[in-house]
PDB file of N, CA and C in Angstrom:
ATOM      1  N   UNK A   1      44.344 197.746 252.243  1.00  0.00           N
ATOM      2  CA  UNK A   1      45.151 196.845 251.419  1.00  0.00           C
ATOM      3  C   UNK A   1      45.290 197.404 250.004  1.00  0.00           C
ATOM      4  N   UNK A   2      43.828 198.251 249.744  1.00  0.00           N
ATOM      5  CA  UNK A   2      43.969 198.418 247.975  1.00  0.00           C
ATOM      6  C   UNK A   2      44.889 197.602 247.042  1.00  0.00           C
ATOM      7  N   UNK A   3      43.398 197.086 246.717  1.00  0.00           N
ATOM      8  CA  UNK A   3      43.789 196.016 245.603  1.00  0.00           C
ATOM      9  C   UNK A   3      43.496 196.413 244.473  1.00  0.00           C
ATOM     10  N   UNK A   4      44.181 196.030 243.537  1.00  0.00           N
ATOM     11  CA  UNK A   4      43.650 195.967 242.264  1.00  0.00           C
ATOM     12  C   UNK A   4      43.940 194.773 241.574  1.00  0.00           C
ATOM     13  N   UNK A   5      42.326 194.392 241.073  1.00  0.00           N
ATOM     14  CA  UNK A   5      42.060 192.540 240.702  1.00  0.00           C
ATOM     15  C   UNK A   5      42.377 192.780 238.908  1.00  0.00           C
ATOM     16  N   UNK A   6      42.692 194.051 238.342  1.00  0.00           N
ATOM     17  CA  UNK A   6      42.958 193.755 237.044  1.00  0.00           C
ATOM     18  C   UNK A   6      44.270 192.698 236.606  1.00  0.00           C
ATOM     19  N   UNK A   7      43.670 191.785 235.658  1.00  0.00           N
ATOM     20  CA  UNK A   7      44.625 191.267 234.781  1.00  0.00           C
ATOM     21  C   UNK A   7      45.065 189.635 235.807  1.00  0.00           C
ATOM     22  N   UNK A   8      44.147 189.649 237.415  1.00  0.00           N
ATOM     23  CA  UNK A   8      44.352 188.553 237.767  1.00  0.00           C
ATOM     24  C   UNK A   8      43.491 187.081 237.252  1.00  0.00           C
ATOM     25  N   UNK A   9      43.941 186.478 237.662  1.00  0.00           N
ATOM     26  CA  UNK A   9      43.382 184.744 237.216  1.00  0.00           C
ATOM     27  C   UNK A   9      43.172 184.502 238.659  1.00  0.00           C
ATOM     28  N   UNK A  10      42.132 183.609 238.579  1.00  0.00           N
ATOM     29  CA  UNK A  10      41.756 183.043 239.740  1.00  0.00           C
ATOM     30  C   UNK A  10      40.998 181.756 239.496  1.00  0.00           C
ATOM     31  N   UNK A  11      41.311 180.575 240.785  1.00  0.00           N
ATOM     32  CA  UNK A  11      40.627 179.038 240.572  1.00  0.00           C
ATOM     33  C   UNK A  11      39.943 178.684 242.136  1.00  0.00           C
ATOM     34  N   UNK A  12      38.988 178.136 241.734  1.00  0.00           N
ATOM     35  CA  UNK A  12      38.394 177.873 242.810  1.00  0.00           C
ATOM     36  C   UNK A  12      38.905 176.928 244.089  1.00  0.00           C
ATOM     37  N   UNK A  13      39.243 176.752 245.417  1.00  0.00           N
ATOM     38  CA  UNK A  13      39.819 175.758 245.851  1.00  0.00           C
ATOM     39  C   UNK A  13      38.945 174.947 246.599  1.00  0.00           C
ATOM     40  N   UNK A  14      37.638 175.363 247.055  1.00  0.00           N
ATOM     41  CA  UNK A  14      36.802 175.188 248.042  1.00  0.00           C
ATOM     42  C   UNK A  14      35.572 175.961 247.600  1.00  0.00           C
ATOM     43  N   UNK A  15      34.434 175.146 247.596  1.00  0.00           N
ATOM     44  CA  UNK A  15      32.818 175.450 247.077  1.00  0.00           C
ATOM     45  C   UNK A  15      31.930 174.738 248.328  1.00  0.00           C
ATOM     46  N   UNK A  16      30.665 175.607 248.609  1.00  0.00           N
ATOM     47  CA  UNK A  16      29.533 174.806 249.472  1.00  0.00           C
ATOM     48  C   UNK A  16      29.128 173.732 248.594  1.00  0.00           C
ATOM     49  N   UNK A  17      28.526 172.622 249.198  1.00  0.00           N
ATOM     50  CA  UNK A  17      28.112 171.271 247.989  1.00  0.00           C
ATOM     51  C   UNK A  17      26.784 171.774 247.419  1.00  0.00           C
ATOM     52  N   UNK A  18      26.289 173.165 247.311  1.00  0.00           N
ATOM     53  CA  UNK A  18      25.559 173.762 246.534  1.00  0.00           C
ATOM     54  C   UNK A  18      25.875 174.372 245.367  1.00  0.00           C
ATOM     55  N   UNK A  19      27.293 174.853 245.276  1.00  0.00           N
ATOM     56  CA  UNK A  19      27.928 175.742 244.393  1.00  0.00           C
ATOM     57  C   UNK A  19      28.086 174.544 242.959  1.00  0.00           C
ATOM     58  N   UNK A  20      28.512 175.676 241.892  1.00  0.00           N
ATOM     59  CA  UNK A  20      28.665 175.172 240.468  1.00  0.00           C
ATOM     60  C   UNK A  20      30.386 175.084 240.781  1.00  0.00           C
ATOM     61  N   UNK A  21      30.795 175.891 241.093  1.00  0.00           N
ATOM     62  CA  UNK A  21      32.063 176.492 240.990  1.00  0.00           C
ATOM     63  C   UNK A  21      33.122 174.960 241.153  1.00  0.00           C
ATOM     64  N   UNK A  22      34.362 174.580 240.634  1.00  0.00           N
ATOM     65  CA  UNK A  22      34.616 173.622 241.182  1.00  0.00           C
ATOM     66  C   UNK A  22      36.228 173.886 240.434  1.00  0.00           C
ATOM     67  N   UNK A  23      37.104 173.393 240.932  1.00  0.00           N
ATOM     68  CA  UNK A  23      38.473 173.075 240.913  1.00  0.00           C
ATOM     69  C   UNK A  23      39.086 173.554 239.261  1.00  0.00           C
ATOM     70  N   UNK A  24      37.910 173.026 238.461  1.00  0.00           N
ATOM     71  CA  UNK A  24      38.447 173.002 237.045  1.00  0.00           C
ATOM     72  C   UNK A  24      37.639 174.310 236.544  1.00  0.00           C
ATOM     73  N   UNK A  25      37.393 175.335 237.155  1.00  0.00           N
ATOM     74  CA  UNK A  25      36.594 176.783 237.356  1.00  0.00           C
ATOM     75  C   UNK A  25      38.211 178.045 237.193  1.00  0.00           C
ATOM     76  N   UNK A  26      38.227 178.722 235.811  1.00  0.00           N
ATOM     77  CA  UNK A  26      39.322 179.859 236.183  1.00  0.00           C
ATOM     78  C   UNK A  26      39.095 181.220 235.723  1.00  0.00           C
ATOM     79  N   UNK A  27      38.417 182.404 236.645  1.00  0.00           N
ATOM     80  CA  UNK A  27      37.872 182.797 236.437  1.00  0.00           C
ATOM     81  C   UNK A  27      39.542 184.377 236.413  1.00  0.00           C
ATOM     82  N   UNK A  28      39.011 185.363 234.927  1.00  0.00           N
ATOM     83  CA  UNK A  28      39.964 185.930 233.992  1.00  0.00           C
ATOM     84  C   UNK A  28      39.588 187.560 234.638  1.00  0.00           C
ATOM     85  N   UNK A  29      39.785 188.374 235.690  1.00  0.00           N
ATOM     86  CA  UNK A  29      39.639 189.203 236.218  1.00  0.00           C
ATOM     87  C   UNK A  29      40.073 190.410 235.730  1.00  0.00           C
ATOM     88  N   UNK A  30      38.986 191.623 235.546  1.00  0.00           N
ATOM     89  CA  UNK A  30      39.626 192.771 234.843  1.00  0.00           C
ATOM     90  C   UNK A  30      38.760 194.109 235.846  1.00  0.00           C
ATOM     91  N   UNK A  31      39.928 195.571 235.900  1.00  0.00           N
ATOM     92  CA  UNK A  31      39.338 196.140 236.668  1.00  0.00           C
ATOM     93  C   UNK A  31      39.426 197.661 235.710  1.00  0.00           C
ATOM     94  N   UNK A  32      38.273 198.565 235.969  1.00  0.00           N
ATOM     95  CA  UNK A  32      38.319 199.946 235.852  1.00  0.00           C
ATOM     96  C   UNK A  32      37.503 200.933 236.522  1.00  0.00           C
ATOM     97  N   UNK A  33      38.666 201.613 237.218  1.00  0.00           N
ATOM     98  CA  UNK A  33      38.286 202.201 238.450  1.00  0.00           C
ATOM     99  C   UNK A  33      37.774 201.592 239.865  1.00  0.00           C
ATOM    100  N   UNK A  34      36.111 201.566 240.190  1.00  0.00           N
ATOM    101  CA  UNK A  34      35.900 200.853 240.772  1.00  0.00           C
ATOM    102  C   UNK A  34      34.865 199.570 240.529  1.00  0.00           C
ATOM    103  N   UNK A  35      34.965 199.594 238.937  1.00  0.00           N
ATOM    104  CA  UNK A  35      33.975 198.585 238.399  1.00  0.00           C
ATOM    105  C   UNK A  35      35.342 197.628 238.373  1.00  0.00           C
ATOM    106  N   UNK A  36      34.860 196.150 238.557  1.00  0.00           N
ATOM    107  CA  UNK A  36      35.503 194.489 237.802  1.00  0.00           C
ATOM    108  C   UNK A  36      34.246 193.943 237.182  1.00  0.00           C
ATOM    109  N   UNK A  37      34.943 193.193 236.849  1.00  0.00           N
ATOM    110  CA  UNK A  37      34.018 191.837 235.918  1.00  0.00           C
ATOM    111  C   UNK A  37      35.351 191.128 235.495  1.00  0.00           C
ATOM    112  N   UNK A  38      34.894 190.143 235.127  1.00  0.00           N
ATOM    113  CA  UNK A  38      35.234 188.753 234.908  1.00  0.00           C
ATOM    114  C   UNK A  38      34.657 188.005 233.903  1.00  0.00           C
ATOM    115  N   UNK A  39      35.620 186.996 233.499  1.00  0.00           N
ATOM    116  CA  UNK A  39      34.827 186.147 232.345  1.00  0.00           C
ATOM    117  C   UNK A  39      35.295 184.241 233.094  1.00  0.00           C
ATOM    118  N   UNK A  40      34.454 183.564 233.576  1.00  0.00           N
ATOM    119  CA  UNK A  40      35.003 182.393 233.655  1.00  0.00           C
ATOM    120  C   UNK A  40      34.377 181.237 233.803  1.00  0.00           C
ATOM    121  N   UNK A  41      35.079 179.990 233.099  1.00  0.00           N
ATOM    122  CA  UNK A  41      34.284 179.011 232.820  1.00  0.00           C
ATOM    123  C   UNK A  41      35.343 177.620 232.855  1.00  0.00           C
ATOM    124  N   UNK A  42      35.257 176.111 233.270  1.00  0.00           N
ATOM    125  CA  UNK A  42      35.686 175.251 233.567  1.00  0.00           C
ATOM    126  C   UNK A  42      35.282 174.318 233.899  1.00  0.00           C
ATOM    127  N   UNK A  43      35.424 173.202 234.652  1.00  0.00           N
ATOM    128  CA  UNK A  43      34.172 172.275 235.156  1.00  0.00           C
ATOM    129  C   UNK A  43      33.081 171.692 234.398  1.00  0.00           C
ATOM    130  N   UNK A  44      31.966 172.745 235.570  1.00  0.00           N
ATOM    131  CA  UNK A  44      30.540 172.182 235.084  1.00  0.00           C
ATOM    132  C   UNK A  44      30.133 173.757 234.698  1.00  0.00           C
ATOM    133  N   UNK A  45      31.029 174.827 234.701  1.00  0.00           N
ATOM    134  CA  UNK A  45      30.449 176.006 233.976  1.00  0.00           C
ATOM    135  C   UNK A  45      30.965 175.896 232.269  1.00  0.00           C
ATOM    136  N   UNK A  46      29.944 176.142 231.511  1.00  0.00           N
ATOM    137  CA  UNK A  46      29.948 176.654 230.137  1.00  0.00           C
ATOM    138  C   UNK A  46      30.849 177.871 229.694  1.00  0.00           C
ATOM    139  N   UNK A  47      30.195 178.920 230.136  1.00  0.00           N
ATOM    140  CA  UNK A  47      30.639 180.022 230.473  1.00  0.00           C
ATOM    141  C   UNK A  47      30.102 180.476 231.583  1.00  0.00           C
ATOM    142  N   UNK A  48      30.818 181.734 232.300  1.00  0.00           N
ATOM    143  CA  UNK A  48      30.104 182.795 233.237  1.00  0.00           C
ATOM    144  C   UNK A  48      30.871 183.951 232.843  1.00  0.00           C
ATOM    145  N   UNK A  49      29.965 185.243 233.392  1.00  0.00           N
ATOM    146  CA  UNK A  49      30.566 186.094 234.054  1.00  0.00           C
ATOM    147  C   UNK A  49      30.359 187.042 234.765  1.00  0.00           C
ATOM    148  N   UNK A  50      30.561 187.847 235.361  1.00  0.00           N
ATOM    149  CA  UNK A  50      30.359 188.560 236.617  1.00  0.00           C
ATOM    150  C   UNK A  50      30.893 189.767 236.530  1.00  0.00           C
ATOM    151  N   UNK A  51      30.121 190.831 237.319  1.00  0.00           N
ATOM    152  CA  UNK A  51      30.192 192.003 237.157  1.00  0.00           C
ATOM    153  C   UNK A  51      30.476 192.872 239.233  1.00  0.00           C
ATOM    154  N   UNK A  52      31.309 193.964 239.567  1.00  0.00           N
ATOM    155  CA  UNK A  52      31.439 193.945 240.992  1.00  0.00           C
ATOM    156  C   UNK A  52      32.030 195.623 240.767  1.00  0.00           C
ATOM    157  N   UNK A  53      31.085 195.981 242.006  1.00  0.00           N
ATOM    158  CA  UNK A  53      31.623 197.058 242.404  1.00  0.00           C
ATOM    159  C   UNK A  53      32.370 196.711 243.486  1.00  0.00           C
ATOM    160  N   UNK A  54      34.301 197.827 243.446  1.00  0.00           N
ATOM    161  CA  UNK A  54      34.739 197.795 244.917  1.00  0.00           C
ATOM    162  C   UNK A  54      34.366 198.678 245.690  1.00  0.00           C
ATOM    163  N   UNK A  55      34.284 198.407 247.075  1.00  0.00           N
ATOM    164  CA  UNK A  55      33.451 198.686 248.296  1.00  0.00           C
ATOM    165  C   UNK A  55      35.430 199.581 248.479  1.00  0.00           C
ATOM    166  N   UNK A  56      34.856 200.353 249.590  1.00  0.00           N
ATOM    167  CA  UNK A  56      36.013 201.133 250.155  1.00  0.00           C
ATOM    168  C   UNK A  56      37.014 199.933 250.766  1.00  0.00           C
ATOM    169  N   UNK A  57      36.817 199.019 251.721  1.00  0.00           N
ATOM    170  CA  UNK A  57      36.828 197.963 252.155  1.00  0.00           C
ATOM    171  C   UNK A  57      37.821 197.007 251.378  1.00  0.00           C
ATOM    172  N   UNK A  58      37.702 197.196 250.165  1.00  0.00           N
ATOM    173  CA  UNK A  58      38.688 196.638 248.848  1.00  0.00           C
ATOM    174  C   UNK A  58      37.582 195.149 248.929  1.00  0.00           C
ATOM    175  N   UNK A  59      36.382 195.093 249.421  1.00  0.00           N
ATOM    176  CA  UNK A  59      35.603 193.815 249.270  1.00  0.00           C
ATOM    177  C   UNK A  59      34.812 194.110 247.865  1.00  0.00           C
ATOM    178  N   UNK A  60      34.303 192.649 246.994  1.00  0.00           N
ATOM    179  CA  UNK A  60      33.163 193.150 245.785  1.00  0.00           C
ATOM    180  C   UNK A  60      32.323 192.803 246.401  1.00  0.00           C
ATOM    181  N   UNK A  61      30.995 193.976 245.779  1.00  0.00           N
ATOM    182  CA  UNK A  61      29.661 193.548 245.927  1.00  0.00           C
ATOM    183  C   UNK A  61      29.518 192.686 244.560  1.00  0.00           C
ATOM    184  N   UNK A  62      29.201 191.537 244.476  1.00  0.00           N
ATOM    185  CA  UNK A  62      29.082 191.139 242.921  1.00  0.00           C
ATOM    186  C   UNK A  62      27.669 190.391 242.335  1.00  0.00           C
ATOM    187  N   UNK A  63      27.300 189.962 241.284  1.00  0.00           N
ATOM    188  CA  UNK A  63      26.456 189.934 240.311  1.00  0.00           C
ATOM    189  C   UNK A  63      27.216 188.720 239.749  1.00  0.00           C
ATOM    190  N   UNK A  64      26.962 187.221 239.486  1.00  0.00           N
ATOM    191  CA  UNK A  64      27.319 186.918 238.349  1.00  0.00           C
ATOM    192  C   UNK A  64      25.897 185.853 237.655  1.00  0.00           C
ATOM    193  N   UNK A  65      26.225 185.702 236.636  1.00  0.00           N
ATOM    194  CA  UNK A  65      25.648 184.532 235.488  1.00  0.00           C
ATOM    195  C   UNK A  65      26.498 183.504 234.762  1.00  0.00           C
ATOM    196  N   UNK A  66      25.759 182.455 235.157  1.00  0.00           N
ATOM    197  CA  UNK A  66      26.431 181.475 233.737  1.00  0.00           C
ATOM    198  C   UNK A  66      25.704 180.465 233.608  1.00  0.00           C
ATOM    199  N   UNK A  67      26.222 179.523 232.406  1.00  0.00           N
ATOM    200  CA  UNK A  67      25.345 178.070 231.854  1.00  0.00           C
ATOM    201  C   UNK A  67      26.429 177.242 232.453  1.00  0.00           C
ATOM    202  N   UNK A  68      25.297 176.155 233.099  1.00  0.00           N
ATOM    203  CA  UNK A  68      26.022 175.158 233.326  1.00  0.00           C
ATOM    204  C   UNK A  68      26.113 174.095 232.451  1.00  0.00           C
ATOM    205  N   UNK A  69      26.501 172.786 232.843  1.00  0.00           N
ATOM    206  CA  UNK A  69      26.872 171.896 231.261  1.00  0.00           C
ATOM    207  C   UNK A  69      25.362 171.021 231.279  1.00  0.00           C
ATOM    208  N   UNK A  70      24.369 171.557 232.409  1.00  0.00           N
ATOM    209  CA  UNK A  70      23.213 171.138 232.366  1.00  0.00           C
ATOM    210  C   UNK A  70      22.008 172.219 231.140  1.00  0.00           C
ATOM    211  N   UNK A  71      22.494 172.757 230.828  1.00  0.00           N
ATOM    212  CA  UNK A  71      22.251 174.140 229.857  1.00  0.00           C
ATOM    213  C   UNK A  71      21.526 175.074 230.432  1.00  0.00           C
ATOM    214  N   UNK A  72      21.473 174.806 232.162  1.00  0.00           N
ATOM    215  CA  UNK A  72      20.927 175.702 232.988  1.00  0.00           C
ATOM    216  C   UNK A  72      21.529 177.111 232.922  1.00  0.00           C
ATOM    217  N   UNK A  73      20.678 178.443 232.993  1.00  0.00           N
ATOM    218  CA  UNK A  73      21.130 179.891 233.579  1.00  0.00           C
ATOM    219  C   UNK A  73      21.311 180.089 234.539  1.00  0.00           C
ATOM    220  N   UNK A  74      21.844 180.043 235.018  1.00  0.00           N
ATOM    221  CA  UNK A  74      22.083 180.285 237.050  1.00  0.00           C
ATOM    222  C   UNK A  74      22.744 181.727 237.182  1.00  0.00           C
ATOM    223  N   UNK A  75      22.038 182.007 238.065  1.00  0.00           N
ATOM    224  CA  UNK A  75      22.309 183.882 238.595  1.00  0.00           C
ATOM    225  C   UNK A  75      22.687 183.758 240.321  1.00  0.00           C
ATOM    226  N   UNK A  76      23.197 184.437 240.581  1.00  0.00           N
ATOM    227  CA  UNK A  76      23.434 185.029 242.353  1.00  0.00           C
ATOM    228  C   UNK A  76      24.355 186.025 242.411  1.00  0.00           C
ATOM    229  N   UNK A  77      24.055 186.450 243.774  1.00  0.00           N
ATOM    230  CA  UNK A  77      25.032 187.126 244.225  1.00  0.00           C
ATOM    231  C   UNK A  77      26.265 187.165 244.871  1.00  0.00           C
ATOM    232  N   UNK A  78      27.000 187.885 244.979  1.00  0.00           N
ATOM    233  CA  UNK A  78      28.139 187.208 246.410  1.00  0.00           C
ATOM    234  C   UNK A  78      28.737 188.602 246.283  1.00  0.00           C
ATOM    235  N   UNK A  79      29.650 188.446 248.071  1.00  0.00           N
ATOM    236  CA  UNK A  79      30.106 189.473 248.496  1.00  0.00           C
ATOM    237  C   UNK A  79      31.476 188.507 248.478  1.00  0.00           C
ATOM    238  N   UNK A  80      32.634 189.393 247.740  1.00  0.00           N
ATOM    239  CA  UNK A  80      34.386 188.398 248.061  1.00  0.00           C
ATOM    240  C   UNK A  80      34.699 189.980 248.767  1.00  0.00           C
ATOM    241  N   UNK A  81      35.553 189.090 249.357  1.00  0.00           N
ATOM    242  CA  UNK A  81      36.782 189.497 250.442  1.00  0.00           C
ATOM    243  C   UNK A  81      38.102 189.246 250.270  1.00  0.00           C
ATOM    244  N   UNK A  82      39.017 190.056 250.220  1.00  0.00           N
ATOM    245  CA  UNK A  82      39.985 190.263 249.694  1.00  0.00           C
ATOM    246  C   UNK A  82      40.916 189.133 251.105  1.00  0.00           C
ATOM    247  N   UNK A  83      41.805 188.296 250.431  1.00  0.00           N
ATOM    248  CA  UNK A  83      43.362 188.419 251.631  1.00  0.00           C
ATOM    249  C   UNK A  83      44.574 188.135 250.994  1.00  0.00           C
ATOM    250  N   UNK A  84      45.316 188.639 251.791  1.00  0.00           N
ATOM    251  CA  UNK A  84      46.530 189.029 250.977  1.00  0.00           C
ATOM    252  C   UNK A  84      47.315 187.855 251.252  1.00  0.00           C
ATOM    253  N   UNK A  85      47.796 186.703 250.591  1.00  0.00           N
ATOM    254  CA  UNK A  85      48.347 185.160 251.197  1.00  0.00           C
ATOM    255  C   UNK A  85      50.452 185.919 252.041  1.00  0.00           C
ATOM    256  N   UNK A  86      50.719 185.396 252.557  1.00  0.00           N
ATOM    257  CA  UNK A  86      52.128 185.479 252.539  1.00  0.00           C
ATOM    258  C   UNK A  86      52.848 185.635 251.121  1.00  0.00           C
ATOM    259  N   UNK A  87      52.911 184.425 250.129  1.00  0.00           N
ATOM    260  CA  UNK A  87      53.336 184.743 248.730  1.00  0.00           C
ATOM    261  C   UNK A  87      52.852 185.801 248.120  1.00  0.00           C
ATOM    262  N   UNK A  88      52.531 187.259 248.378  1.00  0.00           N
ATOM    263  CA  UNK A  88      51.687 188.142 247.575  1.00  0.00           C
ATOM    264  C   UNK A  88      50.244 187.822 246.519  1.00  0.00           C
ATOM    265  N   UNK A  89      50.144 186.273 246.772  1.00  0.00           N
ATOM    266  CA  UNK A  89      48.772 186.410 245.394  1.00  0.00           C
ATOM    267  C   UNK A  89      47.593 186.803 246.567  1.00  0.00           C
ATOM    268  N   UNK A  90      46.336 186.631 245.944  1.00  0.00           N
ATOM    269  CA  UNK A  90      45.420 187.349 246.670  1.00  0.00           C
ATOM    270  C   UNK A  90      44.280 185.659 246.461  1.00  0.00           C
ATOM    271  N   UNK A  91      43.814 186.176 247.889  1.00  0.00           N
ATOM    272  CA  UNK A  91      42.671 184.695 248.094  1.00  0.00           C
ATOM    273  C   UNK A  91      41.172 185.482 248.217  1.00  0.00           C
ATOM    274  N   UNK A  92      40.046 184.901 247.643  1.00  0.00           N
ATOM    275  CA  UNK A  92      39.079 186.095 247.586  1.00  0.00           C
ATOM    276  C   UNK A  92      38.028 184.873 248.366  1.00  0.00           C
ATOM    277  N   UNK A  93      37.762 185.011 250.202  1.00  0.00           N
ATOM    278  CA  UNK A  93      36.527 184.550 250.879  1.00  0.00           C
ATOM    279  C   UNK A  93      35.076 185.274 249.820  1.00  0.00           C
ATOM    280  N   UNK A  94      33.988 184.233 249.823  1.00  0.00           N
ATOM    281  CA  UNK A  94      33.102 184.537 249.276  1.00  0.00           C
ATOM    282  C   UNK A  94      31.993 184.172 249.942  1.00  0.00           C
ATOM    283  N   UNK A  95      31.028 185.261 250.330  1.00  0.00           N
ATOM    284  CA  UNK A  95      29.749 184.246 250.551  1.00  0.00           C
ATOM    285  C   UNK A  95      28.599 185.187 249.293  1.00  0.00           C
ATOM    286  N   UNK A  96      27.981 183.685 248.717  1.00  0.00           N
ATOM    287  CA  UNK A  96      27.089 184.074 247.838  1.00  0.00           C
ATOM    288  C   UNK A  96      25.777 183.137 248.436  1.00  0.00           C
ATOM    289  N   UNK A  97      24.644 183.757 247.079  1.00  0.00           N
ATOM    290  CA  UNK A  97      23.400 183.313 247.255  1.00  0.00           C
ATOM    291  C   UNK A  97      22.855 182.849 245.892  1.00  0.00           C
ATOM    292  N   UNK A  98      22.187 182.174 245.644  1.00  0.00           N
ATOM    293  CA  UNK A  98      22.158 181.851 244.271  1.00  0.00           C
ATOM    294  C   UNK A  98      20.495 182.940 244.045  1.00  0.00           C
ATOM    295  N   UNK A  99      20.089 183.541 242.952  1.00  0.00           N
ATOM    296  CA  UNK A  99      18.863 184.257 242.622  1.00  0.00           C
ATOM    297  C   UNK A  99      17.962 183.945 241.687  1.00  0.00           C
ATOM    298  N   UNK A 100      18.294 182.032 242.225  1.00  0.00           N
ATOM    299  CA  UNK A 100      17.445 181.375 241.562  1.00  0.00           C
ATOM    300  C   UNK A 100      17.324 179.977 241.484  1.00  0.00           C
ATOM    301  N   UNK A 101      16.629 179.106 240.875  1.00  0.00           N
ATOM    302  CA  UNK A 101      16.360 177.356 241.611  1.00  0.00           C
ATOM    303  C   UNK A 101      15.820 177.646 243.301  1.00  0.00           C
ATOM    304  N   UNK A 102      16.658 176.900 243.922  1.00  0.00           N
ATOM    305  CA  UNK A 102      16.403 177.108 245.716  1.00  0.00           C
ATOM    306  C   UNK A 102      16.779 178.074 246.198  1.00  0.00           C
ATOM    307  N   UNK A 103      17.513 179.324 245.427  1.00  0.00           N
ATOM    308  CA  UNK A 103      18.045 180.504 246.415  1.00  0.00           C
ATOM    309  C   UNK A 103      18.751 180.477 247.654  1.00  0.00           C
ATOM    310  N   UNK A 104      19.552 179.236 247.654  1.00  0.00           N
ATOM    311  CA  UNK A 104      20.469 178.601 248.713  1.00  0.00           C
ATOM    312  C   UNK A 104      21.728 179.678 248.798  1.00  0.00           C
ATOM    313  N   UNK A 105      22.380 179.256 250.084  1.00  0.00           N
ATOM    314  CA  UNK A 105      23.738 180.385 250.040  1.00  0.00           C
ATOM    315  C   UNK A 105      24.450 179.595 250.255  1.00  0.00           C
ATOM    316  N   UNK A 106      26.167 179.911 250.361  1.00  0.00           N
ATOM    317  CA  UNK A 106      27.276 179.238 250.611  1.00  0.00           C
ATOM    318  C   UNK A 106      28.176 179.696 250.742  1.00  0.00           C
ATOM    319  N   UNK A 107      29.322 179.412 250.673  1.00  0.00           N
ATOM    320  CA  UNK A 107      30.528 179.837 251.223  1.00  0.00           C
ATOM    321  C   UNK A 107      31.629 179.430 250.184  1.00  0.00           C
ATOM    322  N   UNK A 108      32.455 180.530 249.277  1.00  0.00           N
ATOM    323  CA  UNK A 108      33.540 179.178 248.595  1.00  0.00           C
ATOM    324  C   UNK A 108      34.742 180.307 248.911  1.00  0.00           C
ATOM    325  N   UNK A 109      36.125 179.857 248.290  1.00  0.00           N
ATOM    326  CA  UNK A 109      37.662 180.455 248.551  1.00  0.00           C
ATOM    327  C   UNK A 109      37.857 179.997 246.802  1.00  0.00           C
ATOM    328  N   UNK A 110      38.541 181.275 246.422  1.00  0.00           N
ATOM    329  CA  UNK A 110      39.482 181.184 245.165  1.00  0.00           C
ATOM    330  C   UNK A 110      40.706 181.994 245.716  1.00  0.00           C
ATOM    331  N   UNK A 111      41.459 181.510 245.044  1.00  0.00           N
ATOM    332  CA  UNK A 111      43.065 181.733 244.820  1.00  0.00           C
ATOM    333  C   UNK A 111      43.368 182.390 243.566  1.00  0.00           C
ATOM    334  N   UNK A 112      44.666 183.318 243.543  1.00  0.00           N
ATOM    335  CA  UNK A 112      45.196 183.932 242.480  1.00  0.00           C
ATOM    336  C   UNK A 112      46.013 182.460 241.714  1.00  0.00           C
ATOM    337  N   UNK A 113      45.457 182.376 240.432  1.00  0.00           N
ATOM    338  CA  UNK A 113      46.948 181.458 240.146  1.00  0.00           C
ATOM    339  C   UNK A 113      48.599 182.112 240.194  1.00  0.00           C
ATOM    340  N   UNK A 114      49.001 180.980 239.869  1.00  0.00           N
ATOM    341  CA  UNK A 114      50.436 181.355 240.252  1.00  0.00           C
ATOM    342  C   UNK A 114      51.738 181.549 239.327  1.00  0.00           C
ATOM    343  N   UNK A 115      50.760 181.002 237.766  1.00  0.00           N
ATOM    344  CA  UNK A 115      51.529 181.313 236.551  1.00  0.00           C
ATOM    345  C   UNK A 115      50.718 181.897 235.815  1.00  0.00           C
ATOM    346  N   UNK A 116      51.078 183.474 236.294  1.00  0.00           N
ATOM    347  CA  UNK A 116      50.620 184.744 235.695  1.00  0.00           C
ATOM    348  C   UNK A 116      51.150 184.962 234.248  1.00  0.00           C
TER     349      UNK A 116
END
């Protein structure tokens, strides 16, 4: 597929009822080479952001952090998966783990927004 996630926006549409991540979540995507990171915050995040190597696969291995509006640090991991929607934006499957509190995992879907 080769993607490239620079300069996309993305919102969460769907979170496990473990996740922070939630509807009012828009996370500001930047790429070089095969490093991304991200800066994003909404909801019940303060700030976050996240750091991802791309896999050949066009999937991230990723890293993120943020405060929630509980003034908690919350860390995990997650692996996104790229798909390409019919309209050209890109939908990124995720399963993460949190690397810290209960170390629970889950499952969420973000979407490219659509006013780029």
């Amino acid at each position: 597929m080769s993607v490239s996630y620079d300069g996309r926006n993305f919102r969460s549409i769907s979170n496990s009822d473990n996740g922070e991540v939630g509807g009012d979540t828009v996370f500001h995507y930047h790429q070089d080479d095969n490093v991304v990171w991200a800066e994003y915050s909404g909801g019940e995040i303060v700030r976050g952001t996240l750091i991802a190597n791309v896999l050949p696969d066009d999937s991230l291995d990723m890293r993120y952090q943020h405060i929630n509006r509980g003034g908690q640090l919350m860390t995990g991991i997650c692996r996104s998966f790229p798909e390409r929607l019919p309209d050209g934006r890109l939908r990124l499957n995720e399963e993460w783990q949190w690397t810290c509190g209960d170390n629970s995992s889950g499952y969420s879907v973000i979407e490219e927004l659509v006013d780029q």
